[in-house]
Protein backbone atom coordinates (compact mmCIF):
# COMPACT_ATOMS: atom_id res chain seq x y z
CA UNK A 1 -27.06 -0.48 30.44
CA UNK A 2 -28.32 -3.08 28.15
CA UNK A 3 -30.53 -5.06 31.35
CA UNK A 4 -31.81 -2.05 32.68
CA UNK A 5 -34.98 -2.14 30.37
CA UNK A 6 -35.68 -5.79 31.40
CA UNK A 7 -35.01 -5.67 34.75
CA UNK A 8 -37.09 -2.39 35.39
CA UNK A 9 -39.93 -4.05 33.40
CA UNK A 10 -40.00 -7.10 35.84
CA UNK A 11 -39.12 -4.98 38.95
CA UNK A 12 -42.37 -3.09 38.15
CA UNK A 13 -44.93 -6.15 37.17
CA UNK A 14 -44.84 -5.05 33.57
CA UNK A 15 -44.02 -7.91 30.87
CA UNK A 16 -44.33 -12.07 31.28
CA UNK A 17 -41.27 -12.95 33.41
CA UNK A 18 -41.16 -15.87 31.16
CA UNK A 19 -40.14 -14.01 27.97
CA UNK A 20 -38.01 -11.38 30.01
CA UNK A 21 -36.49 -13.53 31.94
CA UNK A 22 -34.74 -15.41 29.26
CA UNK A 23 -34.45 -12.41 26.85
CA UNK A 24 -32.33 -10.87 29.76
CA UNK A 25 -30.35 -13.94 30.17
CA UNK A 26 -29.61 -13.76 26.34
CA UNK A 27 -28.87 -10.07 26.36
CA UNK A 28 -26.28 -10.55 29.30
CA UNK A 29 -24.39 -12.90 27.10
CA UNK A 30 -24.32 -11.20 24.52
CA UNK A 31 -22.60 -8.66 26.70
CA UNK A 32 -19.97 -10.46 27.63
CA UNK A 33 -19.74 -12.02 24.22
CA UNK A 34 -18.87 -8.98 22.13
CA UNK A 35 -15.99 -7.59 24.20
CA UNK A 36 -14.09 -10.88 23.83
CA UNK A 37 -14.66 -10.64 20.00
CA UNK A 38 -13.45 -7.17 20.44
CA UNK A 39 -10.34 -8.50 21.53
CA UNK A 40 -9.76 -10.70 18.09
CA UNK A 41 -10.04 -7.46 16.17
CA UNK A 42 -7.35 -5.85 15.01
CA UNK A 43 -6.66 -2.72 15.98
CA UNK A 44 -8.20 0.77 14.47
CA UNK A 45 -5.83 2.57 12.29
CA UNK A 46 -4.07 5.52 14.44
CA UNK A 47 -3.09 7.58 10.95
CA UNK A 48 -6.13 9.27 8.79
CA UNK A 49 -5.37 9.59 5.45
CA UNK A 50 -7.34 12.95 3.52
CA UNK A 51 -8.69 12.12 0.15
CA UNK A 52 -6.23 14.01 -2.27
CA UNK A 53 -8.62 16.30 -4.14
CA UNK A 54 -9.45 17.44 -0.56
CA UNK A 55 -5.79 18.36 -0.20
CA UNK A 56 -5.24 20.01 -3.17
CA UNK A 57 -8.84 22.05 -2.54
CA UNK A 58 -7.17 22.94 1.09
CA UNK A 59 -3.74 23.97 -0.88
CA UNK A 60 -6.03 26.35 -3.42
CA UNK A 61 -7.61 27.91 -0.69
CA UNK A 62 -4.59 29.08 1.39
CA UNK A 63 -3.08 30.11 -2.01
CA UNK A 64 -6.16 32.56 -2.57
CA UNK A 65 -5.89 33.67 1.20
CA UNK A 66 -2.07 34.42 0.50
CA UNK A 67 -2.54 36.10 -2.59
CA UNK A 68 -5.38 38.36 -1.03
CA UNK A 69 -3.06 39.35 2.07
CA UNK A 70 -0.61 40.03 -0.20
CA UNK A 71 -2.90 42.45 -2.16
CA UNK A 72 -3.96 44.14 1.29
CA UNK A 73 -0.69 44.32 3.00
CA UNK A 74 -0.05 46.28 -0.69
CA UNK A 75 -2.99 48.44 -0.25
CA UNK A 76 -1.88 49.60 3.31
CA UNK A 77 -4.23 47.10 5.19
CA UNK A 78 -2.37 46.89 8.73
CA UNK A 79 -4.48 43.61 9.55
CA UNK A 80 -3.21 42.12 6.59
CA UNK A 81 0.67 42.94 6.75
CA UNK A 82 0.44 40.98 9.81
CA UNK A 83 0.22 37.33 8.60
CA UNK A 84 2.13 35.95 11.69
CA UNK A 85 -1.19 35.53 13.30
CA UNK A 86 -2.89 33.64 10.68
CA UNK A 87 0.72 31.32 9.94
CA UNK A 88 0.37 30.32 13.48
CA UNK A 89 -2.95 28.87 13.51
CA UNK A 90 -2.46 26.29 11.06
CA UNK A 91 -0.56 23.52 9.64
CA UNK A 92 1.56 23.98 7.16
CA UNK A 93 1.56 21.97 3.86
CA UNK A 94 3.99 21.43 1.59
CA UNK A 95 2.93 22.92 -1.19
CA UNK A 96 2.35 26.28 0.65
CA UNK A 97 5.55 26.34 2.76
CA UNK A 98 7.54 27.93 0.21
CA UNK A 99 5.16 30.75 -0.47
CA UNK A 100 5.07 31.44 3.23
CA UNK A 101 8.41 31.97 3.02
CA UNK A 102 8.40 34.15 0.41
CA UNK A 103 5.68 36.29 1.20
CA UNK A 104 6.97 36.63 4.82
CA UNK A 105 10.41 37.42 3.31
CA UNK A 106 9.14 40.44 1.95
């Protein structure tokens, strides 16, 4: 709590009451102050927008990860002919959707 400090000080002899006192006094208006303010504030924004080049980074990655599945489902890598596993832990994009669907198609 914001008065805690204050109040402990005085509660133990430390500090001139005369400075605390008021200091406290100040601090617990300022306490009820800012929530009121709060209230004239409009409201955070619920949606997060990625910066593109992040999403098109994210995009190449899952590409690469596709394309080396692909080459170890190929190469008889039972871990890797199993995909489901890894489709199912993410969310899908739209550039990537398609090749999902292809490579599970095959």
């Amino acid at each position: 709590m914001v008065l805690d400090r204050p109040v402990n000080a005085i509660a133990k002899g430390h500090g001139d009451p005369a400075v605390l006192g008021p200091h406290s006094t100040a601090l617990a208006a300022e306490r009820t102050r800012i929530p009121e303010e709060l209230t004239h504030e409009p409201p955070a924004p619920k949606d997060v927008a990625l910066h593109p080049t992040i999403l098109k980074r994210y995009e190449e990655q899952l590409e690469r990860l596709e394309k080396a599945l692909a080459k170890g489902a190929k190469a008889g890598d039972a871990e890797a002919a199993k995909p489901s596993e890894i489709w199912s832990k993410r969310s899908p994009c739209s550039a990537t959707q398609s090749a999902q669907a292809a490579y599970l198609s095959e």
